[in-house]
Protein backbone atom coordinates (compact mmCIF):
# COMPACT_ATOMS: atom_id res chain seq x y z
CA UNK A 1 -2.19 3.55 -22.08
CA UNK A 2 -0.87 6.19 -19.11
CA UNK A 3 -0.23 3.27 -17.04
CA UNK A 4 1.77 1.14 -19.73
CA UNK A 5 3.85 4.21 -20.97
CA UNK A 6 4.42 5.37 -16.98
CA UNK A 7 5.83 1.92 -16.27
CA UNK A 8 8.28 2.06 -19.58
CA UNK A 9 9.65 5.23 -18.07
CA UNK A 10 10.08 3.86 -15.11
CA UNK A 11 11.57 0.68 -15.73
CA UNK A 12 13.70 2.33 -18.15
CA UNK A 13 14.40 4.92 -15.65
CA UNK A 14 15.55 2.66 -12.93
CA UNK A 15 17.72 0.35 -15.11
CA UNK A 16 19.44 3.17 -15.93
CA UNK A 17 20.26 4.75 -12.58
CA UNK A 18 21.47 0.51 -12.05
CA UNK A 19 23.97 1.28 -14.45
CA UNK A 20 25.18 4.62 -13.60
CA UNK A 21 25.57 3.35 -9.81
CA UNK A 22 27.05 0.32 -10.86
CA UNK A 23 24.34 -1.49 -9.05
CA UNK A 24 22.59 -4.32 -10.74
CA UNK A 25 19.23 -4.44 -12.28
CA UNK A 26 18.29 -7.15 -9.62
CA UNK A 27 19.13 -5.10 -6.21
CA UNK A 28 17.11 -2.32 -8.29
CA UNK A 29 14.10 -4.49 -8.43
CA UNK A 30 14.41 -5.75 -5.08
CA UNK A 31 14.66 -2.13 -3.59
CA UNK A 32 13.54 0.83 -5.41
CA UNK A 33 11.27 -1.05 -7.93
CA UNK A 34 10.02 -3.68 -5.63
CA UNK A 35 8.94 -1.14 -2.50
CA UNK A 36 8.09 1.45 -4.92
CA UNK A 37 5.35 -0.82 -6.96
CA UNK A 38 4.04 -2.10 -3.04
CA UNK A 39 2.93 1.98 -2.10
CA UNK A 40 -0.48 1.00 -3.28
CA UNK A 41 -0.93 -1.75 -1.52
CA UNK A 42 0.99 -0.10 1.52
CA UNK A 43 -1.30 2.90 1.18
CA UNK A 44 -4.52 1.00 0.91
CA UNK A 45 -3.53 -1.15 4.30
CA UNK A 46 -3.23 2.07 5.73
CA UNK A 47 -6.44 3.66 5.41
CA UNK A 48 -8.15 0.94 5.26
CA UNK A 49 -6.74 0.02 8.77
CA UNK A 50 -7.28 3.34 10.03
CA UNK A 51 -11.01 3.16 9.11
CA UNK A 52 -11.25 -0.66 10.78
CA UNK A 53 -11.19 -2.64 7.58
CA UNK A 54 -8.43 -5.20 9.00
CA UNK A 55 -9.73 -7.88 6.57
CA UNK A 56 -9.71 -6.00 3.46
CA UNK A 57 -5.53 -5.11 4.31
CA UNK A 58 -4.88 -8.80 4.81
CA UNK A 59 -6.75 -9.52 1.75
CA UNK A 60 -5.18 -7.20 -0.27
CA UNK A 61 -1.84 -8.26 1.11
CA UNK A 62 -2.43 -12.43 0.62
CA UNK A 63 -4.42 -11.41 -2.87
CA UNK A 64 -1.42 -8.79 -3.99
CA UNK A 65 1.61 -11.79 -3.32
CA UNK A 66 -0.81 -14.29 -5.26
CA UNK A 67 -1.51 -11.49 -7.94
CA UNK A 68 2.18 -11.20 -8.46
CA UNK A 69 3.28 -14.71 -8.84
CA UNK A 70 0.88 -16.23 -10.92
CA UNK A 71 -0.71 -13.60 -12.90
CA UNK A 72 2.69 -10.57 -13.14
CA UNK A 73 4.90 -13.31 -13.86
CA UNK A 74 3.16 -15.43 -16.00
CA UNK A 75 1.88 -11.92 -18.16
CA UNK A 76 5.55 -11.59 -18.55
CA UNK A 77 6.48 -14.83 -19.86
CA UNK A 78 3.75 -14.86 -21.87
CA UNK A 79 4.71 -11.29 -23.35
CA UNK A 80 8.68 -12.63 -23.89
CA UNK A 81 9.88 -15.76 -22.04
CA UNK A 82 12.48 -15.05 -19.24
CA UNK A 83 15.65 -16.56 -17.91
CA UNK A 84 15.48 -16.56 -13.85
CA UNK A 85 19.36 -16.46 -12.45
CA UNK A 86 20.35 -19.02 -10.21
CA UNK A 87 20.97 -17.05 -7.38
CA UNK A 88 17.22 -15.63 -7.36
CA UNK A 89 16.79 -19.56 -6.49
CA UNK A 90 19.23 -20.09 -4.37
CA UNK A 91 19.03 -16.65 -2.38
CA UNK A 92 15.98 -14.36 -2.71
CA UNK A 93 13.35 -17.07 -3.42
CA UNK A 94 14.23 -18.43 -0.09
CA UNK A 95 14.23 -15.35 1.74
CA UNK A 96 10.24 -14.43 0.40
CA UNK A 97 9.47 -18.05 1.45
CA UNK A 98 10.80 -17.39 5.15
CA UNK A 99 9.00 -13.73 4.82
CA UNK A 100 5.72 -15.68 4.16
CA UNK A 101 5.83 -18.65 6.87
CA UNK A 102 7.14 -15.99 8.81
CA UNK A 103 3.84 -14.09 9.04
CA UNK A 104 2.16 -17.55 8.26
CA UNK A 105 2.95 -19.01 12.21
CA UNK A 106 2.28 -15.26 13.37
CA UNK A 107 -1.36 -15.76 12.21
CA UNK A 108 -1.52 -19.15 12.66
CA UNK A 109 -3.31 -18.31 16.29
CA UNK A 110 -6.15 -16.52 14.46
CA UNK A 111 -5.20 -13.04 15.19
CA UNK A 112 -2.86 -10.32 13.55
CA UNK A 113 -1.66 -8.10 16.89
CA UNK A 114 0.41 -5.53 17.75
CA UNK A 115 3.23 -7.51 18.67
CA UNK A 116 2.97 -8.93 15.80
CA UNK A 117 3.34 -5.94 13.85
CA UNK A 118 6.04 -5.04 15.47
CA UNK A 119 7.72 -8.66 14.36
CA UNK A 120 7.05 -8.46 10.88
CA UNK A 121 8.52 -4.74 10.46
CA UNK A 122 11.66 -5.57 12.54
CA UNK A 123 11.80 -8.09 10.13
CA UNK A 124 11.27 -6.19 6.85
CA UNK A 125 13.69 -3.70 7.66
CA UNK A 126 16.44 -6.53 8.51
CA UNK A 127 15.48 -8.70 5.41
CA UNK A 128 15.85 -5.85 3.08
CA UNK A 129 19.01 -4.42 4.82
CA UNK A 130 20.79 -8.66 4.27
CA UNK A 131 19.23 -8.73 0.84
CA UNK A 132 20.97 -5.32 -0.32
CA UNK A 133 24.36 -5.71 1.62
CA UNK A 134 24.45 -9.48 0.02
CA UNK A 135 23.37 -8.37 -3.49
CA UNK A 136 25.79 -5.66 -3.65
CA UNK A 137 28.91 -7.88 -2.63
CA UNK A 138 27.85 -10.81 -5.10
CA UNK A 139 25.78 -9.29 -7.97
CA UNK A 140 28.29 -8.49 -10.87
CA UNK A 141 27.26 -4.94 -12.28
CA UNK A 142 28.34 -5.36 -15.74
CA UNK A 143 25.67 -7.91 -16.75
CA UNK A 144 23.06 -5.20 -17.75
CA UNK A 145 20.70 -5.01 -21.22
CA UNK A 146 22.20 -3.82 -24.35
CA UNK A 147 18.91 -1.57 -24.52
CA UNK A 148 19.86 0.67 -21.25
CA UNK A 149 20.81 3.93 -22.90
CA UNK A 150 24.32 4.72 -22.31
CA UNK A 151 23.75 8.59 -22.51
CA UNK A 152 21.45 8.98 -20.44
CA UNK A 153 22.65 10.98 -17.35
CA UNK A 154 21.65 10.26 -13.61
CA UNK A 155 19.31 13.05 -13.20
CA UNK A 156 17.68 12.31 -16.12
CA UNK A 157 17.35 8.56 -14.62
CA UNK A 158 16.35 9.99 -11.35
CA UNK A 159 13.43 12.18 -13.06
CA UNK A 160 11.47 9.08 -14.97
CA UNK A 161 11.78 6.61 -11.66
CA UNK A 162 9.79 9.41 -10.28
CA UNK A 163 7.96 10.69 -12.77
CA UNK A 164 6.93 7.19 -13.84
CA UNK A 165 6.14 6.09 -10.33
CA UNK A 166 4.01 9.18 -9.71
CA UNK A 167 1.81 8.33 -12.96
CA UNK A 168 2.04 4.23 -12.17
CA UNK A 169 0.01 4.65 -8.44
CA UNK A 170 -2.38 7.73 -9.51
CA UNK A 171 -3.22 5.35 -12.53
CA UNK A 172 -3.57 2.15 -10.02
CA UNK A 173 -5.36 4.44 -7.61
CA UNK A 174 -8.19 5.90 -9.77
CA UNK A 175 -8.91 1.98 -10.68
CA UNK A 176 -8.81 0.67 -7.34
CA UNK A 177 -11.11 3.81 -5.78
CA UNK A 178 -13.58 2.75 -8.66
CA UNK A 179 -13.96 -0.53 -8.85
CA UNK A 180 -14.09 -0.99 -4.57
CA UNK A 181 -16.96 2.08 -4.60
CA UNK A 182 -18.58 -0.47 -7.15
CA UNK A 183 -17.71 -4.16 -5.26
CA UNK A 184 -19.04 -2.27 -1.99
CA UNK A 185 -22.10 -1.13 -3.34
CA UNK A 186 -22.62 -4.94 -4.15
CA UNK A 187 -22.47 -5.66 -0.75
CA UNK A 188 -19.27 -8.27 -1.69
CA UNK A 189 -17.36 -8.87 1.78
CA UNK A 190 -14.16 -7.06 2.41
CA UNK A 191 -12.15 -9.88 2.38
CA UNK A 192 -13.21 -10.79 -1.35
CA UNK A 193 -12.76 -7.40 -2.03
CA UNK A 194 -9.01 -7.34 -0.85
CA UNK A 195 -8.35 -10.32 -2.42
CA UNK A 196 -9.72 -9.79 -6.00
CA UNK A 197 -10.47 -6.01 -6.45
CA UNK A 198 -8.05 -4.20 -4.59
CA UNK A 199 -5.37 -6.69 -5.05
CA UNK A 200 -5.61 -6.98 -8.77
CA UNK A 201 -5.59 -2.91 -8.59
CA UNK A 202 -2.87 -2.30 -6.40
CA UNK A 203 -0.86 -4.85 -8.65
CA UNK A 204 -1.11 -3.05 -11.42
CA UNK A 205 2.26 -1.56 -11.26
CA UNK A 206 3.87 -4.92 -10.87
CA UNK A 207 2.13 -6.06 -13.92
CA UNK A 208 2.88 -2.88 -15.81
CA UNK A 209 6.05 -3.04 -14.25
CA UNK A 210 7.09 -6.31 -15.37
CA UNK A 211 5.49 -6.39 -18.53
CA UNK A 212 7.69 -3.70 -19.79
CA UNK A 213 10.81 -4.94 -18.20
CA UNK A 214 10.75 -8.53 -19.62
CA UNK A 215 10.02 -6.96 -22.85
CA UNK A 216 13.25 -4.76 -23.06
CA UNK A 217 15.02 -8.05 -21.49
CA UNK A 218 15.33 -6.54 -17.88
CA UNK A 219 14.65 -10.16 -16.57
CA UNK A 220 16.54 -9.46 -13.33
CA UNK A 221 14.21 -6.53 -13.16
CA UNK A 222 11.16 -8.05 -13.79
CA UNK A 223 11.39 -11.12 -11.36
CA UNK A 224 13.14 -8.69 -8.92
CA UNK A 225 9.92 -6.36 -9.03
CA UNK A 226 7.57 -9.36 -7.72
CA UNK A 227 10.24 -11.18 -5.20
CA UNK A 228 11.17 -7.55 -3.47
CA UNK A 229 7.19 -6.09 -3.63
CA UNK A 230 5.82 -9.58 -2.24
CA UNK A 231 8.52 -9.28 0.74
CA UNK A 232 7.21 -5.58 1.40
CA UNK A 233 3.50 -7.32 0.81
CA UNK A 234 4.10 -9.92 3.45
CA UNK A 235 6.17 -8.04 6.10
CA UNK A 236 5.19 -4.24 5.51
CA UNK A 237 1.69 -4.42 4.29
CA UNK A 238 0.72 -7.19 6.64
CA UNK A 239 2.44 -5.45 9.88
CA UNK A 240 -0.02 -2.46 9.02
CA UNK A 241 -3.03 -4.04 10.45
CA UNK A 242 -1.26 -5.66 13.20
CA UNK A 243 -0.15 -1.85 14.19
CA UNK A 244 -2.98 0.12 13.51
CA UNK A 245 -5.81 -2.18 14.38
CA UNK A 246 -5.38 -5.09 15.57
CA UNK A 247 -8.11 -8.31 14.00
CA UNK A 248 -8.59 -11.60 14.12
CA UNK A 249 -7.44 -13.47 11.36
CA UNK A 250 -10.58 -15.20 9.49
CA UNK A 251 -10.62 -18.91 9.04
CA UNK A 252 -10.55 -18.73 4.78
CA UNK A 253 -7.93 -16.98 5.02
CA UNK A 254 -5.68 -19.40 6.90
CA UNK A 255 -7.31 -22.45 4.63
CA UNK A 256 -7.65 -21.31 1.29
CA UNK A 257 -5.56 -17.86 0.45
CA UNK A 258 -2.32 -18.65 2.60
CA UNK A 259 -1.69 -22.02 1.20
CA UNK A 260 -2.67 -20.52 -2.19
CA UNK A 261 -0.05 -18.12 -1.64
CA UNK A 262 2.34 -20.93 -0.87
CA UNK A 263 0.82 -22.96 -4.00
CA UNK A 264 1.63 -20.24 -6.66
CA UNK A 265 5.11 -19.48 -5.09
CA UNK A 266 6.36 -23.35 -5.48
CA UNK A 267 4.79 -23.27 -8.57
CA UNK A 268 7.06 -21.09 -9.79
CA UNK A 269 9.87 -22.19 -7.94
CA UNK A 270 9.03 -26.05 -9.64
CA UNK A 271 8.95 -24.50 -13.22
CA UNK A 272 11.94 -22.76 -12.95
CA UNK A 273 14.09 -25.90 -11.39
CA UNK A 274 12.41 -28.93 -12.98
CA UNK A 275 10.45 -28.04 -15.95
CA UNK A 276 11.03 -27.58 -19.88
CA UNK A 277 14.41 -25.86 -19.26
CA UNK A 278 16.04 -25.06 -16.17
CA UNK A 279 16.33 -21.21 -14.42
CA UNK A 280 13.83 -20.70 -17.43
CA UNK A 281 10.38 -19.12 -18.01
CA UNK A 282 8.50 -20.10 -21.15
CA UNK A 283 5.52 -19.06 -22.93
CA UNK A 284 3.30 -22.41 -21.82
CA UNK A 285 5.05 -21.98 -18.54
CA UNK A 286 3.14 -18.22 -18.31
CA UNK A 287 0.07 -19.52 -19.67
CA UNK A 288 0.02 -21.99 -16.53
CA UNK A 289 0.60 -19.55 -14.20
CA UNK A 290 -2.17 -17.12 -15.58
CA UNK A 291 -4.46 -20.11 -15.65
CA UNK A 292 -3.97 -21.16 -11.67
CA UNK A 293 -4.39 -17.13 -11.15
CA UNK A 294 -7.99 -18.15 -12.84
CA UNK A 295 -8.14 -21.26 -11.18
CA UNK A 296 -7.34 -19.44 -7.70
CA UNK A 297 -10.25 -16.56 -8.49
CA UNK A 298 -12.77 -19.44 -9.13
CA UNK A 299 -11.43 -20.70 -5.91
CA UNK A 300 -12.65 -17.67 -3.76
CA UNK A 301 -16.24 -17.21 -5.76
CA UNK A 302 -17.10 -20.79 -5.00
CA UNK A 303 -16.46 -20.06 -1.82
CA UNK A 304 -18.46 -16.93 -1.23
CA UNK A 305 -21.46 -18.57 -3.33
């Protein structure tokens, strides 16, 4: 219940300070909602890469972009359908897919280096500095959700992105600490644990995040949230290991969770384009999604049984 109520606040928070700013709810997603939901994963890469654990931060990074697609999106839909704009198609959607085979042909070698590190966070800085200075010429500001409260002031705004935020990882990161303490005493391998465990964990303020968003009819916001936090997932999270300890890249990884990744991204990218209705999310359309998130878990436990 903290962690659903923490993410109202701070979607309602951050569409808010959109429309104060005159910055749309979509550049909002991309930036402050979309790096702000990735700290978990960004903090678990960290330490985790600090301590050695390479394979558990490219897990959680592979396992956090698959989370978001397939099971944050299609939660959404399935909680109130959503209408994707065109230019999310035409412009961000491409920009996440160049992220991905960007670090995709970096790993392709079997190893996740330095230099490579150094690649993918040139890159994330750049990618986010095009997206924001392209957004804010083209996005029109206006087109914002009769349910953002007109009185509320900037500082007030300011205090529940925060505030919300600050509730949204704790929650996430009491979840995560437990349930890897549990997976490890198991004796489950890192990797599975990055990808399932820590991935689902760390997504948890995408999902909140989302959720909430697509129910007030933020559906810039909502899609925003997952196309900005899997950019910081593939660029940011994924040049972590790179930097702080350098691995090999394991072979499951580059056969089954990469083109998973890939799967579940064209997957949406199909439904929205050529399915039931165009630029358009429905119910069934969710209910897919969520199911090749089950289909994808399945996936990995076949594979480590």
């Amino acid at each position: 219940m903290v962690l659903v109520w923490a993410a109202d606040r701070f979607v309602l928070g951050a569409a808010a300070t959109a429309k104060n700013f005159g910055v749309s709810s979509l550049i909002i997603g991309l930036t402050i909602v979309g790096f702000g939901t990735s700290a978990p994963e960004l903090l678990v890469s960290a330490v985790a890469a600090s301590y050695g654990n390479a394979e558990l931060c490219i897990g959680n990074a592979v396992g956090s972009n698959i989370t978001n697609v397939a099971l944050v999106l299609g939660a959404a839909a399935l909680v109130a359908p959503m209408d994707v704009k065109g230019t999310v198609l035409k412009r961000e959607l491409p920009v996440l897919v160049a992220c991905m085979l960007l670090a995709t042909g970096l790993m392709l070698d079997g190893e996740l280096g330095r230099v490579d590190g150094i690649i993918l966070g040139v890159a994330l800085f750049a990618m986010m500095g095009w997206v924001i200075w392209l957004g804010m010429r083209s996005e029109n500001p206006d087109e914002e959700s009769d349910e953002i409260p007109d009185k509320m002031s900037t500082k007030a705004a300011i205090f529940w992105i925060v505030f919300g935020l600050v509730l949204l990882l704790g929650a996430s990161r009491l979840l995560v600490w437990g349930a890897v303490e549990i997976a490890s005493a198991l004796g489950v391998d890192e990797l599975v644990i990055g990808l399932s465990v820590v991935a689902f964990g760390t997504s948890l303020p995408e999902l909140a995040a989302s959720v909430m968003a697509a129910r007030r009819g933020e559906h810039d916001l909502a899609v925003g949230n997952v196309i900005g936090s899997n950019m910081f997932n593939t660029l940011g999270v994924l040049a972590l290991p790179g930097l702080i300890f350098p691995h090999e890249v394991g072979v499951y990884v580059l056969r089954r969770d990469l083109p998973a990744m890939f799967g579940v991204t064209l997957l949406f990218f199909i439904m929205t384009r050529f399915f039931l209705r165009p630029s358009h999310i429905s119910r069934v359309e969710g209910g897919i999604l969520v199911a090749s998130f089950a289909g994808y878990m399945f996936w990995v436990y076949l594979t480590i049984t």
